[in-house]
Every structure is written in structure tokens, then in C-alpha cells.
PDB file of N, CA and C in Angstrom:
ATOM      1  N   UNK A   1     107.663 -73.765-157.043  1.00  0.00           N
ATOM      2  CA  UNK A   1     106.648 -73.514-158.052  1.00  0.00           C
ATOM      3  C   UNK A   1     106.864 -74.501-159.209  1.00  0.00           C
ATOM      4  N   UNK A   2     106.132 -75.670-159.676  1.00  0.00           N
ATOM      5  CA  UNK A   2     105.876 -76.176-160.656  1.00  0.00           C
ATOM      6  C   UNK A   2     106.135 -75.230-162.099  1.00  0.00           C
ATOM      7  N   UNK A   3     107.324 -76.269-163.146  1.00  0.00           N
ATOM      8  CA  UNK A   3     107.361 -75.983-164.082  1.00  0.00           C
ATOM      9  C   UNK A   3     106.093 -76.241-164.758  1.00  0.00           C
ATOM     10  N   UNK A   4     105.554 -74.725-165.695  1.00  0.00           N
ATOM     11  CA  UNK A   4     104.828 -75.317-166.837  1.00  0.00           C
ATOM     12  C   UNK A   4     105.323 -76.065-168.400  1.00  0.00           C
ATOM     13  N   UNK A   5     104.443 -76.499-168.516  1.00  0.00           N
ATOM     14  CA  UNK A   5     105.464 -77.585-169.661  1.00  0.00           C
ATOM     15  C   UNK A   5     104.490 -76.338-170.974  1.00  0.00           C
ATOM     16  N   UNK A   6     105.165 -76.012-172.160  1.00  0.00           N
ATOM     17  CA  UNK A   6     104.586 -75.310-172.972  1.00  0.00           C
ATOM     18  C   UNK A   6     104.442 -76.194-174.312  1.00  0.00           C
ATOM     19  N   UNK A   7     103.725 -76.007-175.484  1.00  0.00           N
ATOM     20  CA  UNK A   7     104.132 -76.805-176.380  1.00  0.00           C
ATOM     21  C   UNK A   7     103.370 -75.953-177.915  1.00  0.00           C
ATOM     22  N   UNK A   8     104.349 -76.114-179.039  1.00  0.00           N
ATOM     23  CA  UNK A   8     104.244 -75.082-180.136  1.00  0.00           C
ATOM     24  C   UNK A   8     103.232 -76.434-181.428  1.00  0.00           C
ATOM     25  N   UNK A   9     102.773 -76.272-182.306  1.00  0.00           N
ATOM     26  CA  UNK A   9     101.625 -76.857-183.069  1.00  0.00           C
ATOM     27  C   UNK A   9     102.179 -77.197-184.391  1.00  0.00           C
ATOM     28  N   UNK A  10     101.886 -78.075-184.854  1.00  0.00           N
ATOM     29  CA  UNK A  10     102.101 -78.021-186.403  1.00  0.00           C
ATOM     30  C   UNK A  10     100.871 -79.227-187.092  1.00  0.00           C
ATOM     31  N   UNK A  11     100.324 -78.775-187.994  1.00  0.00           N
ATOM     32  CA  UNK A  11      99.092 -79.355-188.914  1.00  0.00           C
ATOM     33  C   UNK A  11      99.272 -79.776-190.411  1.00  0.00           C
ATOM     34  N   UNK A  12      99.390 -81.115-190.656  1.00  0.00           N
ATOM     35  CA  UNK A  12      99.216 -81.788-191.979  1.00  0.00           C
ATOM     36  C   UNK A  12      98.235 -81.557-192.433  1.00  0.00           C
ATOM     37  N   UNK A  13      97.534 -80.617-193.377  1.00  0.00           N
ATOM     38  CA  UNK A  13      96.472 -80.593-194.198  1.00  0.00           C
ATOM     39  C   UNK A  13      96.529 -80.966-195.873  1.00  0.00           C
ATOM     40  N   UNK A  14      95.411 -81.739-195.986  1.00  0.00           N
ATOM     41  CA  UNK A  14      95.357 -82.959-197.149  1.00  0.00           C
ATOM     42  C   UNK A  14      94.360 -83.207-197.529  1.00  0.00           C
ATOM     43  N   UNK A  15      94.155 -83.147-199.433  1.00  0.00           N
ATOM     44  CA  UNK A  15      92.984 -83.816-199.472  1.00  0.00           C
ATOM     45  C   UNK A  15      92.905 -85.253-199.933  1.00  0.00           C
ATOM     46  N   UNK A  16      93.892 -85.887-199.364  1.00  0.00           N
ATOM     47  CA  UNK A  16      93.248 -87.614-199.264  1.00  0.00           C
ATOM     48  C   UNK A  16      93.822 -87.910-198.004  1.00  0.00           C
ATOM     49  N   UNK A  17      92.968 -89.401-198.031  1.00  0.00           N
ATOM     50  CA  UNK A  17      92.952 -89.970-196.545  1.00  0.00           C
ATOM     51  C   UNK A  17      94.151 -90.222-196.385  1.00  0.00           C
ATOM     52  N   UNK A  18      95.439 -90.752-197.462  1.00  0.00           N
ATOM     53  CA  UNK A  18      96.740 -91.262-197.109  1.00  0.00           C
ATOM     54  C   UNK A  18      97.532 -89.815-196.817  1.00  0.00           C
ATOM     55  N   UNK A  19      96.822 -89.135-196.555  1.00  0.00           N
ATOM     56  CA  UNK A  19      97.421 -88.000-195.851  1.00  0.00           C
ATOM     57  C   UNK A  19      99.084 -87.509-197.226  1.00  0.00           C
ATOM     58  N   UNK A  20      98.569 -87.582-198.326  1.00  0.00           N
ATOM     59  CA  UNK A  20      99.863 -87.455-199.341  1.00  0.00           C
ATOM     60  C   UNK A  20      99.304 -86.598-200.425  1.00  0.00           C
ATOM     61  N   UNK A  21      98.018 -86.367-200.841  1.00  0.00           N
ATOM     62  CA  UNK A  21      97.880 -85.529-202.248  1.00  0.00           C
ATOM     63  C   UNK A  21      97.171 -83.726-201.308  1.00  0.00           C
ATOM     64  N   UNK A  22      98.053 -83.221-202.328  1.00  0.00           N
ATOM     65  CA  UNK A  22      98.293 -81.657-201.868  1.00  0.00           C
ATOM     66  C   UNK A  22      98.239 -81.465-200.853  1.00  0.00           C
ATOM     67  N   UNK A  23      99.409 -81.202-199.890  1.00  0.00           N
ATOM     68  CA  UNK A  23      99.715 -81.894-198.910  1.00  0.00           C
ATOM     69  C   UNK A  23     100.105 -80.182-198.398  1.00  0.00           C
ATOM     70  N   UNK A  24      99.350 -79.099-196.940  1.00  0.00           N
ATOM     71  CA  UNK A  24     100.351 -78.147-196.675  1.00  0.00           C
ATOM     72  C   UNK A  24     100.389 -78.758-195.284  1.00  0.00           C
ATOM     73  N   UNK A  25     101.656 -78.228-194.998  1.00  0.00           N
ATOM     74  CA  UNK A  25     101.650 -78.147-193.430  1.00  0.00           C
ATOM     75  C   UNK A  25     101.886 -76.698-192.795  1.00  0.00           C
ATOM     76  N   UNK A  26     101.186 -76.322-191.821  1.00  0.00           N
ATOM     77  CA  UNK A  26     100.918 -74.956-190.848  1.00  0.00           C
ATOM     78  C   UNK A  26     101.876 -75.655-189.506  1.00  0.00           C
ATOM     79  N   UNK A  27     103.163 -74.795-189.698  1.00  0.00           N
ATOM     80  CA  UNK A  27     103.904 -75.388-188.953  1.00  0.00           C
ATOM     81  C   UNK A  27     104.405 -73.818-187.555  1.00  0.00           C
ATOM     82  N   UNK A  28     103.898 -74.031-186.657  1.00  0.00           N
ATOM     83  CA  UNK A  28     103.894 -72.717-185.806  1.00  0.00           C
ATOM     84  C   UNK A  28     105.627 -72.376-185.535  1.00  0.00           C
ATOM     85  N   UNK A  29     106.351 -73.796-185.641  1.00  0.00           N
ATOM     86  CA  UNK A  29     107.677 -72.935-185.438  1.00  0.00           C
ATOM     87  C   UNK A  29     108.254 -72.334-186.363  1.00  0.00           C
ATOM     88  N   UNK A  30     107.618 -72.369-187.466  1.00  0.00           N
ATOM     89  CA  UNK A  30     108.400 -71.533-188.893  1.00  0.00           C
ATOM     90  C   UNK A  30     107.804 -69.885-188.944  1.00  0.00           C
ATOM     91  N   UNK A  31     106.008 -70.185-188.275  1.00  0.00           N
ATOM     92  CA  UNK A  31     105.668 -68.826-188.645  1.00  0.00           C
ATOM     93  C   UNK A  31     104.681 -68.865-187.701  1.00  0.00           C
ATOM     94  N   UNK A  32     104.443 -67.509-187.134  1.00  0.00           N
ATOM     95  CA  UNK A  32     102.713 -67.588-186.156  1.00  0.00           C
ATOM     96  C   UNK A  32     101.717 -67.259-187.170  1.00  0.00           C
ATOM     97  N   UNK A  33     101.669 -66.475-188.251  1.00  0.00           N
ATOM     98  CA  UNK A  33     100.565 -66.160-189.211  1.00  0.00           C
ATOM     99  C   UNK A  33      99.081 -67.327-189.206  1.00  0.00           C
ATOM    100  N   UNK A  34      98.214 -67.394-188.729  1.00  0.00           N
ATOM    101  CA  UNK A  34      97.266 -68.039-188.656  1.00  0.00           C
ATOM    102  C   UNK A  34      97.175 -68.767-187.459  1.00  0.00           C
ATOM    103  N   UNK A  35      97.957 -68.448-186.522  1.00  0.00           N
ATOM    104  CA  UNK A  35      97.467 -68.886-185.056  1.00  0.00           C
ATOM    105  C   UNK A  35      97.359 -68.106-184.262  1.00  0.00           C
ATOM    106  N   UNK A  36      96.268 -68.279-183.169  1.00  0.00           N
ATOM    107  CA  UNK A  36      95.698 -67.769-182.259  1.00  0.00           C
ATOM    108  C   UNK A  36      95.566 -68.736-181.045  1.00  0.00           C
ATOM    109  N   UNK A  37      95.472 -67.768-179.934  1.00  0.00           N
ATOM    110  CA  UNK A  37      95.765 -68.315-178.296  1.00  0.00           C
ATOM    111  C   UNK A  37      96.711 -68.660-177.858  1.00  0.00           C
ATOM    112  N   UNK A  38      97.773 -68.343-178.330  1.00  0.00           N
ATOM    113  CA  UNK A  38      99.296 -68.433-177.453  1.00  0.00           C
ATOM    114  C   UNK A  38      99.440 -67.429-175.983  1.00  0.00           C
ATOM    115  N   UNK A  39      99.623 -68.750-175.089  1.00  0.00           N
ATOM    116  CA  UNK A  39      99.803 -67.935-173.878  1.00  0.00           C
ATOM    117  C   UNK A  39     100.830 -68.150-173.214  1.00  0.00           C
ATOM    118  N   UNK A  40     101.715 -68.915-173.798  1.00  0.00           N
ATOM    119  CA  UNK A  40     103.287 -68.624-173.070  1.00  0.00           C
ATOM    120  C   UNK A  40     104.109 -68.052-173.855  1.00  0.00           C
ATOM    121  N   UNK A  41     105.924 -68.179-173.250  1.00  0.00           N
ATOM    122  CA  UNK A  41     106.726 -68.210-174.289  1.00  0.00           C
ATOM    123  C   UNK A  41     106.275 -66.979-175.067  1.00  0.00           C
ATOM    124  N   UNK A  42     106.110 -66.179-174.443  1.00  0.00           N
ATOM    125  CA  UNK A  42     106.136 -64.272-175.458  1.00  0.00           C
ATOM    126  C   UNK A  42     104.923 -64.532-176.817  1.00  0.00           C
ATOM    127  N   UNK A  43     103.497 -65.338-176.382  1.00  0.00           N
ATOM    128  CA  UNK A  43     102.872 -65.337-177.259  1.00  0.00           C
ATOM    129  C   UNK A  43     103.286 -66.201-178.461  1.00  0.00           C
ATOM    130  N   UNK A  44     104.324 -67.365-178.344  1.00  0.00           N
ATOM    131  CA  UNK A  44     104.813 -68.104-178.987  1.00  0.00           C
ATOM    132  C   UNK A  44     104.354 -69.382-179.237  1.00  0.00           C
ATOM    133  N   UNK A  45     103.911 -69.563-177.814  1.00  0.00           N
ATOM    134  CA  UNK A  45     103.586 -71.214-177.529  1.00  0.00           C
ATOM    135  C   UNK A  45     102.233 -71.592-176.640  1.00  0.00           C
ATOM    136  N   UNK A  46     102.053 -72.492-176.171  1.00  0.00           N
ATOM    137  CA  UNK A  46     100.576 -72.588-175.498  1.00  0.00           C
ATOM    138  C   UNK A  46     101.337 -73.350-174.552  1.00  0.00           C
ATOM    139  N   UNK A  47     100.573 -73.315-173.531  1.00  0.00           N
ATOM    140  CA  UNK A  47     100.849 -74.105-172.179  1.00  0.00           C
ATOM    141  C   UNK A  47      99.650 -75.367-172.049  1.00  0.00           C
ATOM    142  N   UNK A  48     100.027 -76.372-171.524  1.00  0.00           N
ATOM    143  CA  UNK A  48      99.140 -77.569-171.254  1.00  0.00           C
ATOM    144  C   UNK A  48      98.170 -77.881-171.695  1.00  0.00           C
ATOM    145  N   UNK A  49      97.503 -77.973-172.015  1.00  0.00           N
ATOM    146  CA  UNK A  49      95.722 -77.942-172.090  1.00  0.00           C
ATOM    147  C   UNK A  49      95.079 -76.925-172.766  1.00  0.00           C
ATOM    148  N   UNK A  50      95.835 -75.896-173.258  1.00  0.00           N
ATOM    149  CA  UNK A  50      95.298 -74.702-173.920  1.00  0.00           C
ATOM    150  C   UNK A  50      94.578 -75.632-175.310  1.00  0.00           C
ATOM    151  N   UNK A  51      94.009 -74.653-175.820  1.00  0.00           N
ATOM    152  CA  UNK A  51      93.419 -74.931-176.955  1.00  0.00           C
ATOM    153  C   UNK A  51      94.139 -74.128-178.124  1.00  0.00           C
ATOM    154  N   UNK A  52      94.495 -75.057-179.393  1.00  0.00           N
ATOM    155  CA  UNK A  52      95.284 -73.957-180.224  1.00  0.00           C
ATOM    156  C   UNK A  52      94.901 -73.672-181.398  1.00  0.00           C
ATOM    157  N   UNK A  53      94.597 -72.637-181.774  1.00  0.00           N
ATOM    158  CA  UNK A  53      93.765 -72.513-183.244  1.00  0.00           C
ATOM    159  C   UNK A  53      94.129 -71.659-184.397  1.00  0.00           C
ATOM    160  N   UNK A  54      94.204 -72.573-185.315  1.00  0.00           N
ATOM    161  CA  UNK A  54      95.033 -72.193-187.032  1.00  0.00           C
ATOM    162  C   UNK A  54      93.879 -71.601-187.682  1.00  0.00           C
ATOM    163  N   UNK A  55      94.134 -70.211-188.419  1.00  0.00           N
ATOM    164  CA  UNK A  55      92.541 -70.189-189.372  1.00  0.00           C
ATOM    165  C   UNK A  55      93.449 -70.093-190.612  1.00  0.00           C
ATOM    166  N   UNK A  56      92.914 -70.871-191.700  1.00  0.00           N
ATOM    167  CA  UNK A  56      93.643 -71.251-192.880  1.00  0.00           C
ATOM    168  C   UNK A  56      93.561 -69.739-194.021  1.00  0.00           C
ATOM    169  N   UNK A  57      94.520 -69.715-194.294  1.00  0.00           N
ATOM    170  CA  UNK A  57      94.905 -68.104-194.903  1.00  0.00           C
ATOM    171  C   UNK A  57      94.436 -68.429-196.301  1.00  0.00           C
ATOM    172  N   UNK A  58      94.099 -69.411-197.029  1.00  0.00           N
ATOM    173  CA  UNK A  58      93.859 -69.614-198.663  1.00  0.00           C
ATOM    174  C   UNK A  58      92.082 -70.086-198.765  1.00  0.00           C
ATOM    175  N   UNK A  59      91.641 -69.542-199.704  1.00  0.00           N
ATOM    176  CA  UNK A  59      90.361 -70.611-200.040  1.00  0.00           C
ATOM    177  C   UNK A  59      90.411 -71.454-200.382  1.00  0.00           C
ATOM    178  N   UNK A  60      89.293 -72.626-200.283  1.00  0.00           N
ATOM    179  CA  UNK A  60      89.303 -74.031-199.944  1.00  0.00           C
ATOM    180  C   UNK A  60      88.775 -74.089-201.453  1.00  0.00           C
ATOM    181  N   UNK A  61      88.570 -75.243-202.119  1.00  0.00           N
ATOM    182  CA  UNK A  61      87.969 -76.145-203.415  1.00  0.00           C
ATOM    183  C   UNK A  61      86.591 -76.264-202.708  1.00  0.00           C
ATOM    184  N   UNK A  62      85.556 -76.388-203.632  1.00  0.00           N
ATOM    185  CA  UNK A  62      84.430 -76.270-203.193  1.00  0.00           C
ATOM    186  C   UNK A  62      83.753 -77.773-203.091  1.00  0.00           C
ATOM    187  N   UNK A  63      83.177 -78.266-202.202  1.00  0.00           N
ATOM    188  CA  UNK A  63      82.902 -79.940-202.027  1.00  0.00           C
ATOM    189  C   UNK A  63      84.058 -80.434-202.326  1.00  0.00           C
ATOM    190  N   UNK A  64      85.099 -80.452-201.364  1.00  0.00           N
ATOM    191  CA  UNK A  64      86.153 -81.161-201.563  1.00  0.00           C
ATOM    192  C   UNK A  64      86.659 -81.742-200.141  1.00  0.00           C
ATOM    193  N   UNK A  65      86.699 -83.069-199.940  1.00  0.00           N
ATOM    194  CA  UNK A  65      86.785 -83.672-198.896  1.00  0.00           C
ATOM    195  C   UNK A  65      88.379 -82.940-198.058  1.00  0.00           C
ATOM    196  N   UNK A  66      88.923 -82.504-197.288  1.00  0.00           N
ATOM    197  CA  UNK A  66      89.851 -82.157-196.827  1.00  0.00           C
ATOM    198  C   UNK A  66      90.379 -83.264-195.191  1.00  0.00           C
ATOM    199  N   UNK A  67      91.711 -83.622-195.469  1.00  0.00           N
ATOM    200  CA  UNK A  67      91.615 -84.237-193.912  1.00  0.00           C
ATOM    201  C   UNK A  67      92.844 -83.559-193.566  1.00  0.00           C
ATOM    202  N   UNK A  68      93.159 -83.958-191.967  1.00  0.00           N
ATOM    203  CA  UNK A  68      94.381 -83.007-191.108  1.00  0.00           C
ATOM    204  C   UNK A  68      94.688 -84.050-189.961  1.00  0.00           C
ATOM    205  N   UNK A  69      95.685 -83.303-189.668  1.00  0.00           N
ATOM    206  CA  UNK A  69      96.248 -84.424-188.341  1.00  0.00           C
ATOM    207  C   UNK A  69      97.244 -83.241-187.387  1.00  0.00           C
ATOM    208  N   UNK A  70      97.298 -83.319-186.351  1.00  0.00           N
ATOM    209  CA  UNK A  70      98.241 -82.425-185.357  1.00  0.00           C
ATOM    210  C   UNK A  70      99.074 -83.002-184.647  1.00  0.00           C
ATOM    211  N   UNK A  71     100.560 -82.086-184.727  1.00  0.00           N
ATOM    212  CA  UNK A  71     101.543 -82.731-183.916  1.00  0.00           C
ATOM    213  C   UNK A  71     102.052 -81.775-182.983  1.00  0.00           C
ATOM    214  N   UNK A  72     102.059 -81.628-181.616  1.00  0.00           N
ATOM    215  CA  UNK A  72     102.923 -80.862-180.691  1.00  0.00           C
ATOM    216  C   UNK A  72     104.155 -81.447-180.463  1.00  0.00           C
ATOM    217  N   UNK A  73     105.312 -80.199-180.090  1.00  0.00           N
ATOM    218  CA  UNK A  73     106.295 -80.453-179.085  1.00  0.00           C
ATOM    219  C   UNK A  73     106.125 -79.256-178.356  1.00  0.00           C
ATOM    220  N   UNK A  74     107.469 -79.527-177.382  1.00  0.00           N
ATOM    221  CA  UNK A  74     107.597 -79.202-176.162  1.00  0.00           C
ATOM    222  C   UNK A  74     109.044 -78.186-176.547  1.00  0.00           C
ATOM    223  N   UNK A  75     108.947 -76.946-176.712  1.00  0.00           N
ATOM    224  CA  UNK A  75     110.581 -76.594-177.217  1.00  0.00           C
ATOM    225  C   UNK A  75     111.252 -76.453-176.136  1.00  0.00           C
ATOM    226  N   UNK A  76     110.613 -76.498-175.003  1.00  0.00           N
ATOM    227  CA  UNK A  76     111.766 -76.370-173.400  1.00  0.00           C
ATOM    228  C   UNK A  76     111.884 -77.601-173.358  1.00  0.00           C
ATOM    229  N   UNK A  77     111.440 -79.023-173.939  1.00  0.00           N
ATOM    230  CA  UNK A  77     112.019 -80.113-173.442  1.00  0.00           C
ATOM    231  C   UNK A  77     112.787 -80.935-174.294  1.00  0.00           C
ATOM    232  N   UNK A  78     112.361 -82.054-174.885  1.00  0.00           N
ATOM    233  CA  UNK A  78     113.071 -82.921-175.752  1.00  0.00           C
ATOM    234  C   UNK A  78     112.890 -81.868-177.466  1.00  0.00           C
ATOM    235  N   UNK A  79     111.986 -81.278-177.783  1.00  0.00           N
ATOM    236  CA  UNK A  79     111.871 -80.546-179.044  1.00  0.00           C
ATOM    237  C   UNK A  79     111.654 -81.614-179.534  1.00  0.00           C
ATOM    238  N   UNK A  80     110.718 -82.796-180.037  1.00  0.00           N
ATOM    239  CA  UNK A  80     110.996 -83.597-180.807  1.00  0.00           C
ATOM    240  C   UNK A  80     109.024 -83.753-181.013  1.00  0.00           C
ATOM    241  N   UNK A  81     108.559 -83.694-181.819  1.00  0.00           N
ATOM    242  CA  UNK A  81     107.390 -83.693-182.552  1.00  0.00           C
ATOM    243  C   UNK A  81     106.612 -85.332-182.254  1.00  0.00           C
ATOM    244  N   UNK A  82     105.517 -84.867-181.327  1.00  0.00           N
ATOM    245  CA  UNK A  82     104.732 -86.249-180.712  1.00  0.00           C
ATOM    246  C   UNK A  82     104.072 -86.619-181.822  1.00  0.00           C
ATOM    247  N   UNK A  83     103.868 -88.448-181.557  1.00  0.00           N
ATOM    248  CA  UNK A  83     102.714 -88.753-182.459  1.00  0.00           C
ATOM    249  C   UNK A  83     101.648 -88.201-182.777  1.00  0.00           C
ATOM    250  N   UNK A  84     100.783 -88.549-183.633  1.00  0.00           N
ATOM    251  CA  UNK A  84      99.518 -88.029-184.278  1.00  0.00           C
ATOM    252  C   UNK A  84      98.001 -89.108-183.625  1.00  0.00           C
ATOM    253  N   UNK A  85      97.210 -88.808-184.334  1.00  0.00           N
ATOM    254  CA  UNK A  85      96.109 -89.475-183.941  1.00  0.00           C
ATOM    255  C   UNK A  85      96.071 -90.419-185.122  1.00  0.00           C
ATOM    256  N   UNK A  86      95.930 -91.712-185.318  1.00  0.00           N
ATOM    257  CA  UNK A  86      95.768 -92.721-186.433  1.00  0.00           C
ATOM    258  C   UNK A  86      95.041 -92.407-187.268  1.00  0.00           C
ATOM    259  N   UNK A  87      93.681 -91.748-187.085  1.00  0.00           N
ATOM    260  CA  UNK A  87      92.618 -91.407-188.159  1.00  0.00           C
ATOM    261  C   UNK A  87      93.021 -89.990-188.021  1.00  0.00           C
ATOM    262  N   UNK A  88      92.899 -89.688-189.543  1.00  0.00           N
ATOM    263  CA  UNK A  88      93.124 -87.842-189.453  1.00  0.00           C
ATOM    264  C   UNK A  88      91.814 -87.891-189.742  1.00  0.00           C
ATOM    265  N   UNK A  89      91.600 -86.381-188.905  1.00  0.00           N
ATOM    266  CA  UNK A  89      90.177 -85.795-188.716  1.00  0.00           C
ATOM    267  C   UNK A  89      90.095 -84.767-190.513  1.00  0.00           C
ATOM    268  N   UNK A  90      88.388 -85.029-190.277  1.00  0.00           N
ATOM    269  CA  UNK A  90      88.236 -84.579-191.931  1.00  0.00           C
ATOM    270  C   UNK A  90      86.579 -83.634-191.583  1.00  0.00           C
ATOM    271  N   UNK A  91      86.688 -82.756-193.004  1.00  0.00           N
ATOM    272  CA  UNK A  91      85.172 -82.225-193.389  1.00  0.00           C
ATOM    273  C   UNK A  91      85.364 -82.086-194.748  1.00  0.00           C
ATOM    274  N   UNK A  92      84.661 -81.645-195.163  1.00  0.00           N
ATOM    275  CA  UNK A  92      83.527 -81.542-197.078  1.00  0.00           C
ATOM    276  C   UNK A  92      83.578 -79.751-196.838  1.00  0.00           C
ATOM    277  N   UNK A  93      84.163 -79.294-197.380  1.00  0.00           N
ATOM    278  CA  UNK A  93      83.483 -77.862-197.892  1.00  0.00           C
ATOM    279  C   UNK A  93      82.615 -77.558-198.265  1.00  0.00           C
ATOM    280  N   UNK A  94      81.647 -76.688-198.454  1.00  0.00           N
ATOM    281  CA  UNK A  94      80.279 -76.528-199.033  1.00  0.00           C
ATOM    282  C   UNK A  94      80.851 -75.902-200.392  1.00  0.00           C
ATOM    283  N   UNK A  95      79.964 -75.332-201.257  1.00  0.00           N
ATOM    284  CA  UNK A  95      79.866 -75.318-202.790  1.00  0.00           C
ATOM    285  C   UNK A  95      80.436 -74.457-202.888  1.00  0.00           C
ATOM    286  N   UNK A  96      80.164 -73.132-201.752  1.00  0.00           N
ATOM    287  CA  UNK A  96      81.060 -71.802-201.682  1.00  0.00           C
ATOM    288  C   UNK A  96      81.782 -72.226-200.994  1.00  0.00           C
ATOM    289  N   UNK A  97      83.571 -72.370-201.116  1.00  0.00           N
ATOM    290  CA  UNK A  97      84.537 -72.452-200.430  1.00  0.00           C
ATOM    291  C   UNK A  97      84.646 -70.826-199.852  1.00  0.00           C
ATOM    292  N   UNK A  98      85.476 -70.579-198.596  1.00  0.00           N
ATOM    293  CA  UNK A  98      85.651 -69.014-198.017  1.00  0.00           C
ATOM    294  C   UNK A  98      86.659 -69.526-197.310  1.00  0.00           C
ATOM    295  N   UNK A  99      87.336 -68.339-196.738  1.00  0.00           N
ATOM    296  CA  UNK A  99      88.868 -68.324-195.996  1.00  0.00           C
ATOM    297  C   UNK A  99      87.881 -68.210-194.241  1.00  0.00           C
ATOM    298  N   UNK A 100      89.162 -68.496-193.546  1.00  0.00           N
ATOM    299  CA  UNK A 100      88.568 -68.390-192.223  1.00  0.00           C
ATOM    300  C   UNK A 100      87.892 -69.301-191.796  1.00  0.00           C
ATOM    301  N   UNK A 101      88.490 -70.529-192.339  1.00  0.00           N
ATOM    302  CA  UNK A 101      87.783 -71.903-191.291  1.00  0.00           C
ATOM    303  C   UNK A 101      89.016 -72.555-190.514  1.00  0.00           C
ATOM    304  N   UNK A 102      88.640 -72.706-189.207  1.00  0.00           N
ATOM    305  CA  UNK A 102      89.340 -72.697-188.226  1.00  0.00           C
ATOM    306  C   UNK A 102      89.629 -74.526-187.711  1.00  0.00           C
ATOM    307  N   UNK A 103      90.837 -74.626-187.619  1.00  0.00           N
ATOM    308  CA  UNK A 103      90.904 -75.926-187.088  1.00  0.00           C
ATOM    309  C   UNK A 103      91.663 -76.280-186.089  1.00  0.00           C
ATOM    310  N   UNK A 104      91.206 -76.407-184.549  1.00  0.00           N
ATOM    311  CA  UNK A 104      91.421 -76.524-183.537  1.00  0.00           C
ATOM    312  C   UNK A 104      91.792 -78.047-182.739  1.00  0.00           C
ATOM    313  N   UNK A 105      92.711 -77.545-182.022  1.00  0.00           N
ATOM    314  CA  UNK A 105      93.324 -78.802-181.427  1.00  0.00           C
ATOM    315  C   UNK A 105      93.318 -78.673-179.836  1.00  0.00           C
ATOM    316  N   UNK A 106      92.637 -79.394-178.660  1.00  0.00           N
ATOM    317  CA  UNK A 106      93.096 -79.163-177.601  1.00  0.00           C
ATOM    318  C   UNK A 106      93.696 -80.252-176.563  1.00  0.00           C
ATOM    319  N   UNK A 107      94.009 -80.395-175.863  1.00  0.00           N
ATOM    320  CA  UNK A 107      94.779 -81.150-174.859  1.00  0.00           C
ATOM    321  C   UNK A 107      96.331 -81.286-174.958  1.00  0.00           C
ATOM    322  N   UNK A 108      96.576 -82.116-174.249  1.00  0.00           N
ATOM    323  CA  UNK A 108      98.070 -82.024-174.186  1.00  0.00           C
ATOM    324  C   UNK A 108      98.278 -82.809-175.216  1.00  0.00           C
ATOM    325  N   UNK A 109     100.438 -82.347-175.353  1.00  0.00           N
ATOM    326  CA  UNK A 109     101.001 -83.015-176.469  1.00  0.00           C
ATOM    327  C   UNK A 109     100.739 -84.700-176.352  1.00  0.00           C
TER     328      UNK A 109
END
């Protein structure tokens, strides 16, 4: 039977492009609070291809450009945090900022 390879999430959220002014990171191995769809690993971790999704616990600034970037590892293998994507992905809040906007990542590490 084929090992599944599992892998746990962590998210740079920022509001500038150099990815440096007010800067949080949603880091799944410190805490699960705001993630959803873990299906391995006792609801810990996601397996392959899952899709993994953070809903941000604070309200947002209202029209305020926000960008993010995602990093997986693998804690059954090397544990060591894969590259990112070069452009971090971004949106604009509308005028009413609200909690519960969701930012999703899928494919493998």
C-alpha cells in the first residue's frame, strides 16, 4: 500500500507587496484555530491535493489592499517549509471590512 505523503499550511498575510508591513502569519503547526479540511494525521494535516482553508479570525481595514503567500511541509518527511509562489496573491476589501474571508490553497506542497 502506497505511503500517503501529508502536509500542514502556513500563510504570510500583508498589506504591502514586499510582503513586510503588518505582517501576520497563520501558521497551522502552532495552532488549528482557523483551519478547515484536515484529513489526515488526527485532523491535523491534509493529504496531497486536498484543498486547505484558513478563515481569518480579525476584521480587515476597509479598502485596504491585502497580499498572502503559502508555504507547506511534509511533517512525516524532511519537515522543512517549501518555497512560495514569486507573486503573492492579493484582494481590496470593500468599505465594510467583516471577519470570515477565507483564503484557500490547493495542490501539492
Amino acid at each position: 500500500m502506497p505511503t500517503l505523503t501529508t502536509s500542514v499550511i502556513k500563510f504570510k498575510f500583508v498589506k504591502n507587496l514586499g510582503m513586510s508591513a503588518s505582517c501576520q502569519t497563520f501558521d497551522q503547526t502552532s495552532s488549528q484555530t482557523g483551519w478547515s479540511g484536515q484529513n489526515a494525521d488526527s485532523g491535523n494535516a491534509y493529504t496531497s491535493g486536498t484543498q486547505a482553508t484558513y478563515t481569518i479570525q480579525t476584521k480587515l481595514d476597509p479598502s485596504t489592499p491585502y497580499y498572502w503567500r503559502s508555504y507547506a511541509t511534509d511533517p512525516a518527511g524532511t519537515n522543512t517549509w517549501s518555497s512560495t509562489q514569486t507573486t503573492p496573491y492579493s484582494f481590496t476589501t470593500n468599505k465594510r471590512p467583516r471577519t470570515g474571508i477565507k483564503l484557500l490553497n490547493s495542490g501539492d506542497p
